[in-house]
Protein backbone atom coordinates (compact mmCIF):
# COMPACT_ATOMS: atom_id res chain seq x y z
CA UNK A 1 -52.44 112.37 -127.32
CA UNK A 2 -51.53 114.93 -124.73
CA UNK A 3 -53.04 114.56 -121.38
CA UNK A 4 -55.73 116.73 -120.61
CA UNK A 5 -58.12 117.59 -117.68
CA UNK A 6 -61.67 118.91 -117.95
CA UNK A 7 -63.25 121.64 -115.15
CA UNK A 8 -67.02 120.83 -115.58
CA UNK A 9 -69.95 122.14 -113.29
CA UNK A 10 -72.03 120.47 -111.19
CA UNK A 11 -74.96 120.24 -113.69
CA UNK A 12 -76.36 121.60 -116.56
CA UNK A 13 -79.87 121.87 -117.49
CA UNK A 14 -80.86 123.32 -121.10
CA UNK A 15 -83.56 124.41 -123.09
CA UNK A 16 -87.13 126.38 -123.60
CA UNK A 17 -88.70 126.30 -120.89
CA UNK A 18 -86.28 125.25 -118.31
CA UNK A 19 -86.45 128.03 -116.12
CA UNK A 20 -89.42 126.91 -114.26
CA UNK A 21 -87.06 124.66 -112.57
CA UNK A 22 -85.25 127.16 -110.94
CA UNK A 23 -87.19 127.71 -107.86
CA UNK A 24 -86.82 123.89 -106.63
CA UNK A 25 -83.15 124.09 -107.66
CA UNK A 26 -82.42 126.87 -105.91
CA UNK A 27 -83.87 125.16 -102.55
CA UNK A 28 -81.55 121.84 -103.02
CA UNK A 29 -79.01 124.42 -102.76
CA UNK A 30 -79.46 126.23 -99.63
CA UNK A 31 -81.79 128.77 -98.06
CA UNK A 32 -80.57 132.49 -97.26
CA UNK A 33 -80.34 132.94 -101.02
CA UNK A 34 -78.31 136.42 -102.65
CA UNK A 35 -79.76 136.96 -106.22
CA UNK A 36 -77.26 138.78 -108.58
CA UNK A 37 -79.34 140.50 -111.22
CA UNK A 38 -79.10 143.36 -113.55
CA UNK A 39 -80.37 147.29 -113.31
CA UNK A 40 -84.13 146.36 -113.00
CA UNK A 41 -84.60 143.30 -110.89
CA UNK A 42 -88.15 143.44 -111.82
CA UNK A 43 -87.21 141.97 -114.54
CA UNK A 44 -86.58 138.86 -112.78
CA UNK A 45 -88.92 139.05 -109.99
CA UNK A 46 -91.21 136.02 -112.00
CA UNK A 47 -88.06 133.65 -111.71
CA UNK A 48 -87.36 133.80 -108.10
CA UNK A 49 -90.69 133.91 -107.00
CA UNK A 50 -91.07 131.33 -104.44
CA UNK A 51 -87.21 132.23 -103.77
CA UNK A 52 -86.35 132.93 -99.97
CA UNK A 53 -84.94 135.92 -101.44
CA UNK A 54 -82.25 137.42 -98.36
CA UNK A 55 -80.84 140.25 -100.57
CA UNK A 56 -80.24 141.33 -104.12
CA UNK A 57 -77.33 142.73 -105.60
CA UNK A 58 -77.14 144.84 -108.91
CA UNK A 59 -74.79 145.57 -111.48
CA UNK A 60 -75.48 148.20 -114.42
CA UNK A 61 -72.89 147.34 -116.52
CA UNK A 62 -69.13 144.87 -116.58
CA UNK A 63 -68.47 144.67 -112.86
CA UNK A 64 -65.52 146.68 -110.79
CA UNK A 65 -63.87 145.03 -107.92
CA UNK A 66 -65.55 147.69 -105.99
CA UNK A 67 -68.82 145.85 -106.97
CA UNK A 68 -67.68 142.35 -106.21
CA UNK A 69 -66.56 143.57 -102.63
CA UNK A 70 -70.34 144.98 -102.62
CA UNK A 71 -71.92 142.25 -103.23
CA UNK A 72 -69.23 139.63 -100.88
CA UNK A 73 -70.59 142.34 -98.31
CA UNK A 74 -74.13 142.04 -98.67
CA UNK A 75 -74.08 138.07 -98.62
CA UNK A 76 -71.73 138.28 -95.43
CA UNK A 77 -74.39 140.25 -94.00
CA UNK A 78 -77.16 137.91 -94.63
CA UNK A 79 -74.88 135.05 -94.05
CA UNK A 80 -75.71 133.67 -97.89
CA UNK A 81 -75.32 130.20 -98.60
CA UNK A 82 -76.34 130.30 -102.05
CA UNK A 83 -76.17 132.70 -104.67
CA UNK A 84 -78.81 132.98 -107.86
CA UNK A 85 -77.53 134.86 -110.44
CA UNK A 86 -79.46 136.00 -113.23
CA UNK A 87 -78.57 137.77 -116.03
CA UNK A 88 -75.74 138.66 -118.70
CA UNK A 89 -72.11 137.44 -117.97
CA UNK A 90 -71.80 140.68 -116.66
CA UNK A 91 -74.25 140.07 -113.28
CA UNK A 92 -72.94 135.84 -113.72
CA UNK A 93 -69.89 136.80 -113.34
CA UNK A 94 -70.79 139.58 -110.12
CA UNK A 95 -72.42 136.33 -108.65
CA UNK A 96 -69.05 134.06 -108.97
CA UNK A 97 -66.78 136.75 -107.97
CA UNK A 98 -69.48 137.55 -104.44
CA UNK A 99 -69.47 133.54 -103.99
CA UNK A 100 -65.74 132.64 -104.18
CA UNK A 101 -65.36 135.59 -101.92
CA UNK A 102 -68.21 134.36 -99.23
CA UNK A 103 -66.42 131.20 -99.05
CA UNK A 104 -62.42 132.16 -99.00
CA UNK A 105 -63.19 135.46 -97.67
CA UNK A 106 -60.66 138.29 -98.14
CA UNK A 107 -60.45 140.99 -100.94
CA UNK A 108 -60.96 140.78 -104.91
CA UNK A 109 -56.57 141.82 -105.10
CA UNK A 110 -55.96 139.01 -102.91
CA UNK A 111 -56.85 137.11 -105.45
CA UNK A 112 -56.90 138.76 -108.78
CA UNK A 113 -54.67 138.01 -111.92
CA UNK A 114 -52.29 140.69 -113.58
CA UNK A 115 -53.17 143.53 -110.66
CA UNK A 116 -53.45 141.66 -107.69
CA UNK A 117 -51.42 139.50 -105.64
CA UNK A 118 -52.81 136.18 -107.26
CA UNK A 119 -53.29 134.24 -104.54
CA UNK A 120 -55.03 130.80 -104.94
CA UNK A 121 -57.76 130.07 -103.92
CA UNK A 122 -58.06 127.08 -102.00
CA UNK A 123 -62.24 126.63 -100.93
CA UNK A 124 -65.08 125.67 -102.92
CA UNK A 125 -67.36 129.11 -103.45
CA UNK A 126 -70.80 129.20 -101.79
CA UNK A 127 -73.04 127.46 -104.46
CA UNK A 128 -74.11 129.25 -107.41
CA UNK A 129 -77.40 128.60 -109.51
CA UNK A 130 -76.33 130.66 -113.01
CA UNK A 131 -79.39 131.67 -114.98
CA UNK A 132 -78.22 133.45 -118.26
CA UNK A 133 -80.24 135.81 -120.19
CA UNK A 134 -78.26 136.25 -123.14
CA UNK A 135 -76.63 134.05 -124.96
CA UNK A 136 -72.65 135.28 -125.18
CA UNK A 137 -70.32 134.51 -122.63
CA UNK A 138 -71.20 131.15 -121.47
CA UNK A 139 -69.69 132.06 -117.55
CA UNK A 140 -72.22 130.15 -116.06
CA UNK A 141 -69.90 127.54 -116.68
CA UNK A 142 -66.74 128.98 -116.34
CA UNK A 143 -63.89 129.05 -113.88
CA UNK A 144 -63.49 133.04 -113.61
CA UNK A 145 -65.31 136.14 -112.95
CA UNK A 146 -63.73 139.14 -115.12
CA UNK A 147 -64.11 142.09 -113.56
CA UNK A 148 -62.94 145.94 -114.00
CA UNK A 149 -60.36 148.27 -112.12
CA UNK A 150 -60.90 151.63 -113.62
CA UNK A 151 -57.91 152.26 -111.35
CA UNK A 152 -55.60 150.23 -113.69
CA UNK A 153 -57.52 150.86 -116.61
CA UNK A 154 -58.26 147.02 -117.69
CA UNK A 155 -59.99 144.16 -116.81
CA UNK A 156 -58.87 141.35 -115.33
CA UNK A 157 -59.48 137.46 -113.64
CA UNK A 158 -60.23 135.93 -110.81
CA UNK A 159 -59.80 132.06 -111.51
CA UNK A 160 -60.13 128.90 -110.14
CA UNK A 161 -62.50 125.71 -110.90
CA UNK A 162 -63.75 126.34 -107.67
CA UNK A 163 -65.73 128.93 -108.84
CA UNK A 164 -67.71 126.80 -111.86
CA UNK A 165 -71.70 127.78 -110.76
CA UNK A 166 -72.81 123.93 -109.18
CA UNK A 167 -75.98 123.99 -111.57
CA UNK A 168 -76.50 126.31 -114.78
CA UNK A 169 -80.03 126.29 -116.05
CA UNK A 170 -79.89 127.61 -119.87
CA UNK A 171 -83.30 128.21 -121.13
CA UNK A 172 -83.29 130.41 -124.51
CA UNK A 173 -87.26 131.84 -124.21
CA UNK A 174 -85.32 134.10 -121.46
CA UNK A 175 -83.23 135.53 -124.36
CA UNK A 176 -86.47 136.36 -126.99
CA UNK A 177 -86.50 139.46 -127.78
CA UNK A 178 -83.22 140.02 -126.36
CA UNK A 179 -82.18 144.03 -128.37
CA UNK A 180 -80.29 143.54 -131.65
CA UNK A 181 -77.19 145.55 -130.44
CA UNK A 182 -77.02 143.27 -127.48
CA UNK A 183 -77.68 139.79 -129.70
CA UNK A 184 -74.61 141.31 -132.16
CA UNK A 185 -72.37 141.94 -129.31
CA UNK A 186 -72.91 138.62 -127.35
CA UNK A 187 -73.63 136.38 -130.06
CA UNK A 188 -70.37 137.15 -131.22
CA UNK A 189 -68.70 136.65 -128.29
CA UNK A 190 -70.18 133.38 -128.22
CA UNK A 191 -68.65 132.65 -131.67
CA UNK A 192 -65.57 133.40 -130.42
CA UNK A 193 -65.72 131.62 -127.64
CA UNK A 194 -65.94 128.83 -129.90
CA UNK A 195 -63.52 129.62 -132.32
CA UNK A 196 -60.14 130.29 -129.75
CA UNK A 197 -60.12 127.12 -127.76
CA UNK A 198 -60.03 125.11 -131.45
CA UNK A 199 -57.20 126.91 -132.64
CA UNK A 200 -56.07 127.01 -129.05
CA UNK A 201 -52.38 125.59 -128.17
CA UNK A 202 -54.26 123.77 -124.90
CA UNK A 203 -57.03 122.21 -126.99
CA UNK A 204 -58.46 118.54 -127.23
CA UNK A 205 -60.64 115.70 -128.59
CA UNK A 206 -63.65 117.04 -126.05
CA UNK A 207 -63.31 120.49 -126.44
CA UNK A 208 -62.90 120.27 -129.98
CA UNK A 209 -66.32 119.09 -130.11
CA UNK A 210 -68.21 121.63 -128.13
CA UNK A 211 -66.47 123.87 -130.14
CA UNK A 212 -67.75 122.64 -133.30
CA UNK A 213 -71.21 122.68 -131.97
CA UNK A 214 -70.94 125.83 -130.97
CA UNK A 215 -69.83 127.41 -134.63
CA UNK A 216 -71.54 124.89 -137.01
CA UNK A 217 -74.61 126.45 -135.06
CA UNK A 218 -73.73 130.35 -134.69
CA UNK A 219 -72.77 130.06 -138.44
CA UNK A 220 -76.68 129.26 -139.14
CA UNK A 221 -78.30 130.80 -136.65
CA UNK A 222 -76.46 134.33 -135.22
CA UNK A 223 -77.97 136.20 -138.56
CA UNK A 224 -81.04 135.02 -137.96
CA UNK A 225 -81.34 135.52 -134.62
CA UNK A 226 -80.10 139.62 -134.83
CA UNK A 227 -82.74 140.00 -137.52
CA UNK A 228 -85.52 138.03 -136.11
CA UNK A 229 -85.78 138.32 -131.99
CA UNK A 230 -88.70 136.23 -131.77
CA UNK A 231 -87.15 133.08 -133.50
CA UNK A 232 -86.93 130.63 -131.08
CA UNK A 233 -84.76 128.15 -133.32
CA UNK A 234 -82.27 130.19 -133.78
CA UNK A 235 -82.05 131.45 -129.81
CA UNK A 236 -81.74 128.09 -128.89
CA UNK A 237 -78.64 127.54 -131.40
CA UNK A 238 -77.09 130.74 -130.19
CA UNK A 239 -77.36 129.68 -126.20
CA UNK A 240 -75.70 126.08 -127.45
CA UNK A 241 -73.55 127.96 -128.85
CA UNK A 242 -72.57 130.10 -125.79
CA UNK A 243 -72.64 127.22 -123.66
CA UNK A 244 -70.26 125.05 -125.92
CA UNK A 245 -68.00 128.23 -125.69
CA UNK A 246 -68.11 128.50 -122.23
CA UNK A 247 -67.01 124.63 -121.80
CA UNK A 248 -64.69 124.65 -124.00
CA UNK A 249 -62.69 128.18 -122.98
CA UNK A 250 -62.86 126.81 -119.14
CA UNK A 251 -60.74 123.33 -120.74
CA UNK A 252 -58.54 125.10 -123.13
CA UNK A 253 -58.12 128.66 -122.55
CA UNK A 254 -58.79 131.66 -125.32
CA UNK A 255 -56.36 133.50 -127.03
CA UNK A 256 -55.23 137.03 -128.82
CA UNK A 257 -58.78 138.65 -129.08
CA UNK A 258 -59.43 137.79 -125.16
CA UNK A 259 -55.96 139.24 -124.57
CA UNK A 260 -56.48 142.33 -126.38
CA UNK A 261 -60.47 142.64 -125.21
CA UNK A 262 -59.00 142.59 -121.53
CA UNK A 263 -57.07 145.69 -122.26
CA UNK A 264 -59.69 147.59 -124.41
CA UNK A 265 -62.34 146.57 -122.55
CA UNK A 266 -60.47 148.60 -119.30
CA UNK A 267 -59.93 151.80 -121.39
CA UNK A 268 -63.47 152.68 -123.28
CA UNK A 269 -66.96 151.51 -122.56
CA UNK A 270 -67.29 149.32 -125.66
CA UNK A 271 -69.10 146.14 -125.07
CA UNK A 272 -66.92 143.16 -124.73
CA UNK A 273 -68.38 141.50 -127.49
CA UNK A 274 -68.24 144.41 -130.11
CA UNK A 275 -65.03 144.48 -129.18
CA UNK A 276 -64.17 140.80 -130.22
CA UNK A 277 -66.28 141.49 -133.28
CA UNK A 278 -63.49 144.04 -134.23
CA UNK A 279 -60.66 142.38 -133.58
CA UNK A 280 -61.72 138.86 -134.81
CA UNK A 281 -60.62 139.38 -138.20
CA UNK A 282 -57.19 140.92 -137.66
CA UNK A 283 -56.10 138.65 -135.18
CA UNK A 284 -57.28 135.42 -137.32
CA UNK A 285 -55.35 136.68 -140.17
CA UNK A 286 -52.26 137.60 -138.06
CA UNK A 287 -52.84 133.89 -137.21
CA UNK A 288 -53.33 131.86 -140.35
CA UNK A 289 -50.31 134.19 -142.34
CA UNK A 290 -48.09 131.89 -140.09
CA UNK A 291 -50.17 128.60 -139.50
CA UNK A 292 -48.74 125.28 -141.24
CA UNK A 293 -49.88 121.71 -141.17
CA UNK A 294 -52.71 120.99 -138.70
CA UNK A 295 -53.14 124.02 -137.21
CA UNK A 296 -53.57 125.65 -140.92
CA UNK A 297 -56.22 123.64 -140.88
CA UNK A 298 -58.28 124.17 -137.98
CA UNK A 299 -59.13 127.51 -139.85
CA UNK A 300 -60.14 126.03 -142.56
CA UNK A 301 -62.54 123.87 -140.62
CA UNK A 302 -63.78 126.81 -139.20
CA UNK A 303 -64.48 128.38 -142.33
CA UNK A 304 -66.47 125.03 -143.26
CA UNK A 305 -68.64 124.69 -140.48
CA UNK A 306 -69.34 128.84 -140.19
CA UNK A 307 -70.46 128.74 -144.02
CA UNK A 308 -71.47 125.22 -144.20
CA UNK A 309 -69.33 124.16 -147.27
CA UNK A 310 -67.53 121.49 -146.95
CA UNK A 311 -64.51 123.40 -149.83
CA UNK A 312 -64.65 126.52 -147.87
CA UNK A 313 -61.05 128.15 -147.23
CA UNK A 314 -59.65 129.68 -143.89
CA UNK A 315 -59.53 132.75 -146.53
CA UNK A 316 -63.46 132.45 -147.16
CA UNK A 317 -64.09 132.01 -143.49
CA UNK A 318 -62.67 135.19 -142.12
CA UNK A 319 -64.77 137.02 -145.29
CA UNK A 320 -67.76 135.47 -143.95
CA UNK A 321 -66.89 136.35 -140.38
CA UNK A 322 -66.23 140.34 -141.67
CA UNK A 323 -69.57 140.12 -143.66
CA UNK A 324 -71.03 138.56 -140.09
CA UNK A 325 -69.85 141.63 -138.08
CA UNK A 326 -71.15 144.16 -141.30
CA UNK A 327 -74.74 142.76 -141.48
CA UNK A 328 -74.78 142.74 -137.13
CA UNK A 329 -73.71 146.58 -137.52
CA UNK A 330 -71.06 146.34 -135.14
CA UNK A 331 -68.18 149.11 -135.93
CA UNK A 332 -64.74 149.37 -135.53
CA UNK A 333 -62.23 150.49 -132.24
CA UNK A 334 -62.65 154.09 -133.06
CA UNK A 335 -65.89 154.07 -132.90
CA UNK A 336 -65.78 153.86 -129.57
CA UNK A 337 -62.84 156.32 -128.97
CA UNK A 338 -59.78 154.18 -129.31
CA UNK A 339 -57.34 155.55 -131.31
CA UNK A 340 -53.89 154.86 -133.09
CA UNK A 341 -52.24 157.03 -130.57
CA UNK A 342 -52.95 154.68 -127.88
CA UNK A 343 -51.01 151.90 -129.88
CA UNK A 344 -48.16 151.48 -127.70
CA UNK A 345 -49.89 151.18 -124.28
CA UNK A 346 -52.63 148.79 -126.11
CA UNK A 347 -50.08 146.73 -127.15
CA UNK A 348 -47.52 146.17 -124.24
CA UNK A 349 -50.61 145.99 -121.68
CA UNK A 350 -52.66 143.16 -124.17
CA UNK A 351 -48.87 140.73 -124.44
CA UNK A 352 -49.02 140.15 -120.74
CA UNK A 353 -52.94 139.64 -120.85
CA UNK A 354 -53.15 135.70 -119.92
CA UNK A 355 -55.09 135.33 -122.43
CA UNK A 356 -52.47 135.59 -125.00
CA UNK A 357 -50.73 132.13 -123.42
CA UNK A 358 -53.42 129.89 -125.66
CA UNK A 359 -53.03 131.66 -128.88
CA UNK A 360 -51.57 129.20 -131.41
CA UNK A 361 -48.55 131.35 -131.69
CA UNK A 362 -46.75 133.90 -129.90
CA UNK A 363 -47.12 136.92 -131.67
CA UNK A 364 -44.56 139.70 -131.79
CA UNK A 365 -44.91 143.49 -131.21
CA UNK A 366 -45.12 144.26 -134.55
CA UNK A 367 -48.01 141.72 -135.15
CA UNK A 368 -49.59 143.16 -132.09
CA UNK A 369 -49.92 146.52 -133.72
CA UNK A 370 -50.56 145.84 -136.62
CA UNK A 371 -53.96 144.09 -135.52
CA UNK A 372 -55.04 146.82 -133.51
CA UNK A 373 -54.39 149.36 -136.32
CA UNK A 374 -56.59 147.17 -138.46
CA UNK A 375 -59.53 147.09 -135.86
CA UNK A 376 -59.91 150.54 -135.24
């Protein structure tokens, strides 16, 4: 067995309900508290009441290092020595990026993967309690914080395990009712969240687990729970599910579809997760042409605990993962004004993504465009 190391946070607690906790969490924490939150913090304001509330940060959409510096600013100014965020992985990962910052102080480039200089970074971020509302990207227990440069036209990392949130409370009633669009998009980011660090090239016995978890239950549940907001059952699978992702992609990285979603993501505003539903497919079958022995059959195992027969094929799974992104509605690339013109510049900017490093094999140029062709 190869060795292995596992980044874990501080604590997690998990299910309905559990958000009632936050407020005595929070104050184990510290006391000049910056809240991360989305567009309408009223949406929150019943979670931190009781909060010694200092400031509170926004973020509309996928956060721009002009954001993160923002937010560093307004905690500096309040002298913050805990952060609450509460949201999507969007305002998590605002929250992460503001704390590492408070802590190591500096600029998002010093930092930064890809764009920036890439610095380490050496000191434990200010605390952060992550609260998720939807149930996708798992960062409240991950070691980055992507965020956009419209300037460079992608997205990129900042990344350390000194940025894992030091308590994650996960309670799915915060996700009921969650919009169908947004259940699609995240829900399959969750499943692929899942699915990469299997068939990952740094994967092992404990995050082959959570990722099992994670897909035996998004392969019941992620229909159900786009048709049916109010089911409570099958929230609860699909925030297990994005947790197990999360814990599993901060132990043994991602692959192809996070390398290309880095680069799409920076040139059109397509959700991150609609853009893994598009891509899935291709990339998985650029994947399995050239699999043999037991990495064949890690997609075959994914195919059985997606459909939940035990004879299914890697060839049946990605047909039930392309009838998955059908029934959720989610289009392709163009949809969102990609095109086959941008091929070249998708393609040279998503094999330097670092993403790409724990695909199961190094795929070539040609590979490269051919997925993206077949996801538009």
């Amino acid at each position: 067995m190869t060795p292995f190391t596992l980044n874990l946070p501080g604590r997690i607690t998990f299910g309905p309900g559990a958000a009632a906790e936050l407020p005595a969490v929070a104050a184990t924490l510290g006391s000049r508290v910056l809240v991360a939150a989305g567009s309408d913090p009223r949406r929150i304001a019943h979670l931190i009441d009781g909060i010694p509330v200092a400031e509170v940060v926004r973020v509309s959409g996928e956060p721009t290092i002009d954001d993160a510096r923002a937010a560093a600013a307004a905690g500096r100014r309040m002298d913050a020595d805990v952060v609450v965020a509460i949201g999507g992985g969007s305002v998590i990962d605002l929250g992460k990026a503001a704390a590492m910052l408070l802590a190591n102080g500096g600029d998002p480039l010093d930092y930064i993967e890809i764009i920036g200089q890439g610095q380490p970074i050496t000191r434990p971020s200010v605390p952060v309690l992550a609260v998720p509302t939807t149930a996708g990207t798992g960062a409240e227990v991950t070691a980055n914080a992507v965020l956009a440069s419209p300037a460079h036209g992608v997205k990129a990392s900042l990344r350390s395990p000194l940025m894992i949130p030091r308590h994650a409370i996960v309670d799915p009633e915060l996700t009921l009712g969650c919009p169908p669009a947004v259940t699609a998009a995240a829900g399959m980011d969750a499943l692929t969240q899942c699915l990469e660090p299997y068939v990952s090239n740094k994967s092992n016995p404990v995050t082959d687990g959570w990722a099992r978890t994670g897909l035996e239950r998004s392969g019941r549940s992620l229909r159900r729970a786009h048709s049916d907001g109010s089911d409570l059952d099958a929230r609860t699978d699909m925030a297990l599910c994005s947790l197990m992702g999360g814990l599993a992609l901060a132990n043994a990285k991602l692959g192809a579809v996070h390398g290309f979603a880095a680069v799409l993501g920076g040139m059109s505003a397509a959700p991150h997760g609609a853009i893994c539903a598009a891509i899935l497919v291709p990339v998985c079958a650029a994947n399995i042409h050239r699999a043999a022995g037991p990495s064949a059959q890690r997609f075959a195992d994914i195919a059985q605990w997606l459909t939940g027969s035990s004879s299914a094929t890697a060839a049946e799974g990605l047909e039930w993962l392309e009838e998955t992104r059908r029934l959720l509605q989610i289009p392709g690339l163009a949809a969102w004004g990609l095109s086959a013109d941008q091929s070249d510049e998708v393609v040279a900017k998503a094999a330097r993504a670092s993403s790409m490093q724990g695909n199961p094999i190094t795929l070539n140029t040609e590979e490269l465009e051919h997925i993206y062709r077949s996801a538009l």
